[in-house]
Structures are given as structure tokens and as C-alpha cells.
Protein backbone atom coordinates (compact mmCIF):
# COMPACT_ATOMS: atom_id res chain seq x y z
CA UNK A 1 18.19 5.81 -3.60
CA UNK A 2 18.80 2.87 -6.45
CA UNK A 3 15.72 0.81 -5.29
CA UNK A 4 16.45 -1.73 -8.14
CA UNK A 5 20.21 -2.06 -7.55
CA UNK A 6 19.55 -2.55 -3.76
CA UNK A 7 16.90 -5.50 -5.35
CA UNK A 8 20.24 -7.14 -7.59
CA UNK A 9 22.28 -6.95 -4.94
CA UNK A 10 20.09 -8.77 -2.14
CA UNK A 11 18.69 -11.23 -4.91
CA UNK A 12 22.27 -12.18 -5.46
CA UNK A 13 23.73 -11.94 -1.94
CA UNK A 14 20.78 -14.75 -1.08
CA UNK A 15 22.07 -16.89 -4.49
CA UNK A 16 18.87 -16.39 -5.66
CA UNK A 17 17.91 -16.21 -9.44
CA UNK A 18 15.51 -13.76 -11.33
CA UNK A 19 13.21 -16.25 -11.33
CA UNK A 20 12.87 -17.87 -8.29
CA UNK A 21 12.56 -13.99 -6.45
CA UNK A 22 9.65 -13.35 -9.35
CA UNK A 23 7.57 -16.22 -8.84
CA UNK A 24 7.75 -15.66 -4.61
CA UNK A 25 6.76 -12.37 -5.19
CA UNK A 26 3.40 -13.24 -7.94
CA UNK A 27 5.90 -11.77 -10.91
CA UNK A 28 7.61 -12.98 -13.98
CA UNK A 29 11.22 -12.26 -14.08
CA UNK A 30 11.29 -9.97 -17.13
CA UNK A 31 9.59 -7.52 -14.51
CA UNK A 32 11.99 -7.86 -11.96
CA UNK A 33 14.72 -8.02 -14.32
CA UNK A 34 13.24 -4.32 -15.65
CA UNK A 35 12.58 -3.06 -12.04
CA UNK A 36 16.40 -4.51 -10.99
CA UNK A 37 18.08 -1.98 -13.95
CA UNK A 38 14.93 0.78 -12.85
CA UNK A 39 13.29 0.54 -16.19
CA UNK A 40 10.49 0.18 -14.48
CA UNK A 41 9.17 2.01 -11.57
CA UNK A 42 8.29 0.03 -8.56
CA UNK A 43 4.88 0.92 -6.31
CA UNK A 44 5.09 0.57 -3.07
CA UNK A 45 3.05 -2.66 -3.01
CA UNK A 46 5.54 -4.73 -5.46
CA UNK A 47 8.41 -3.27 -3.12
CA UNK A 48 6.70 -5.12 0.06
CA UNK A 49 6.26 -7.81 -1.99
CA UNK A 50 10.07 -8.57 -3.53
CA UNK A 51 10.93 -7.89 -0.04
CA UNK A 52 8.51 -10.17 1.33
CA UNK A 53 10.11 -12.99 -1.63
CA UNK A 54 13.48 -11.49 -0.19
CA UNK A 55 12.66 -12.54 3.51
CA UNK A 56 13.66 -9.08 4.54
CA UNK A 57 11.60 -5.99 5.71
CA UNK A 58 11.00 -3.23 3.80
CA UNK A 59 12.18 -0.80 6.06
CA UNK A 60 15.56 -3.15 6.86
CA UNK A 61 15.82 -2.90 3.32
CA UNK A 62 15.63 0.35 2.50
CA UNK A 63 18.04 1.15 5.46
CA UNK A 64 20.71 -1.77 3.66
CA UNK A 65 20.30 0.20 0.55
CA UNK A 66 21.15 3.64 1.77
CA UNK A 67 24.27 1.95 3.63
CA UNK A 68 24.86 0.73 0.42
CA UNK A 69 25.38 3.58 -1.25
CA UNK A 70 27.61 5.39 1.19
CA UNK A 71 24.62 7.36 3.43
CA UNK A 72 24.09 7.26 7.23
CA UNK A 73 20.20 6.93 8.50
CA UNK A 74 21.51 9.96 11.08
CA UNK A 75 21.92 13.25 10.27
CA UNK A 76 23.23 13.30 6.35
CA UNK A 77 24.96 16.01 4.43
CA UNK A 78 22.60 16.40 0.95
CA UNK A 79 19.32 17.79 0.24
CA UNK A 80 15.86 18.23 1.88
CA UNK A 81 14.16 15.36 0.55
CA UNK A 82 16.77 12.35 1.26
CA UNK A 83 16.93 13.52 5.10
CA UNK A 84 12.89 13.90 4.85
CA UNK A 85 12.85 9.83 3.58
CA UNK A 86 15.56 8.75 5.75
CA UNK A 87 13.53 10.31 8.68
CA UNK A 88 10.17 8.82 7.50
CA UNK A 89 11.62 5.29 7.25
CA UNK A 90 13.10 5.30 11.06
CA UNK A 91 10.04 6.71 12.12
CA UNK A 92 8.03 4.00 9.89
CA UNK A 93 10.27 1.28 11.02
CA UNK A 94 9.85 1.86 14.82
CA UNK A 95 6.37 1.59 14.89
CA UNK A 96 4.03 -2.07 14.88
CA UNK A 97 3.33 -4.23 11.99
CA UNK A 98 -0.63 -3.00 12.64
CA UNK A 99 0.32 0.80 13.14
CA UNK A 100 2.40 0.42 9.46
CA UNK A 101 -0.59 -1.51 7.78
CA UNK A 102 -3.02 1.37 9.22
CA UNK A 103 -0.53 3.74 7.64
CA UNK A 104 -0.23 2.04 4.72
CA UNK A 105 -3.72 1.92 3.82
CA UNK A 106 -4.17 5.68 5.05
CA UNK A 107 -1.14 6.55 2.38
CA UNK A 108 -3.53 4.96 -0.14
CA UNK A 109 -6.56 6.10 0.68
CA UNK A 110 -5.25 9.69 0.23
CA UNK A 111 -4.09 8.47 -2.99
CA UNK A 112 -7.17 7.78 -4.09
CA UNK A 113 -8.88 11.39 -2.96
CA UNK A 114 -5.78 13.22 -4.65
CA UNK A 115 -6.67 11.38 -8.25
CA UNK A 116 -10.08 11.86 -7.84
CA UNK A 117 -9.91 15.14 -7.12
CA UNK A 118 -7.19 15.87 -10.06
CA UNK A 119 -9.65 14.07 -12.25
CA UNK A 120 -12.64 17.00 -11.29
């Protein structure tokens, strides 16, 4: 899934510039121009908030970007891990604004433990 192409592409389908996406979402444009051509990897947390600068949901975006690039959110020919994400984003998608944040912050918190632990 091009994360920073599906970015371009809804940056420019709004007429919006580099700019005036970056300083909606607390960024320069040099970063979003990096994360655009996926130079630079995007957290989670950045994603929510170009989205956010976007005016579109994460999960609605992630769902125009796979449409995007020719797959269905339903069953899909390819490997493992792309039906495994496509499944994970309906499932995040249909649950509440509170349920997501709780899973969110669960998702991190586990995050945390795993480079602590790795650190040991």
C-alpha cells in the first residue's frame, strides 16, 4: 500500500499545496514532501494527523488508497499480510471513535513493553 502516493493524490485532489497540508498537520512541507515520495516512513500518529489536515478519516483513507491501486477491501487475490490489513482496517473502521482511541493507545502501550523488553 503507497501510503505517500495515496497522501499526493488527496493533497492534490483537495487543490491543496505542500504547505498548507504541513502546517494543518504541525509539519513543514519538506516532511511531507519526503513522506509523499516514501522517503520517509510515516508513524501512525503523523498518518492521523495529515489525515486529520486532509479532513478525511484514516480508515476512509486507507480504504481510497487500496481502491486506488486496483484492490477490493473483500476477499483479495495476494498474500497473507494485505488480506490481514485490509481485514484489520474494516474491523477498525466499524467500531467508535472511543473504542479506536482505546485501541490506539493499547497498540502503543504494547509498543512500549516490546522495546523495553528488547532493550533487557
Amino acid at each position: 500500500m503507497d501510503i505517500g502516493a495515496g497522501l499526493k493524490r488527496q493533497r492534490l485532489a483537495q487543490g491543496a499545496t505542500l504547505q498548507q497540508v504541513a502546517e494543518r498537520a504541525g509539519t513543514d512541507a519538506g516532511n511531507l514532501s519526503r513522506v509523499e515520495r516514501n522517503a520517509q516512513d510515516i508513524s501512525f500518529r503523523r498518518l492521523c494527523r495529515l489525515c486529520s489536515a486532509l479532513e478525511v478519516r484514516v480508515v476512509d483513507f486507507l480504504r481510497q488508497v487500496e481502491q486506488w491501486e486496483g484492490i477490493e477491501m473483500g476477499p483479495m487475490p495476494g498474500d497473507g499480510v494485505s488480506r490481514r490489513l485490509s481485514s484489520m482496517v474494516r474491523q477498525f473502521g466499524a467500531v467508535s471513535r472511543r473504542d479506536q482511541l482505546l485501541l490506539i493507545g493499547l497498540a502503543r502501550s504494547m509498543r512500549r513493553q516490546t522495546r523495553a523488553a528488547d532493550h533487557d
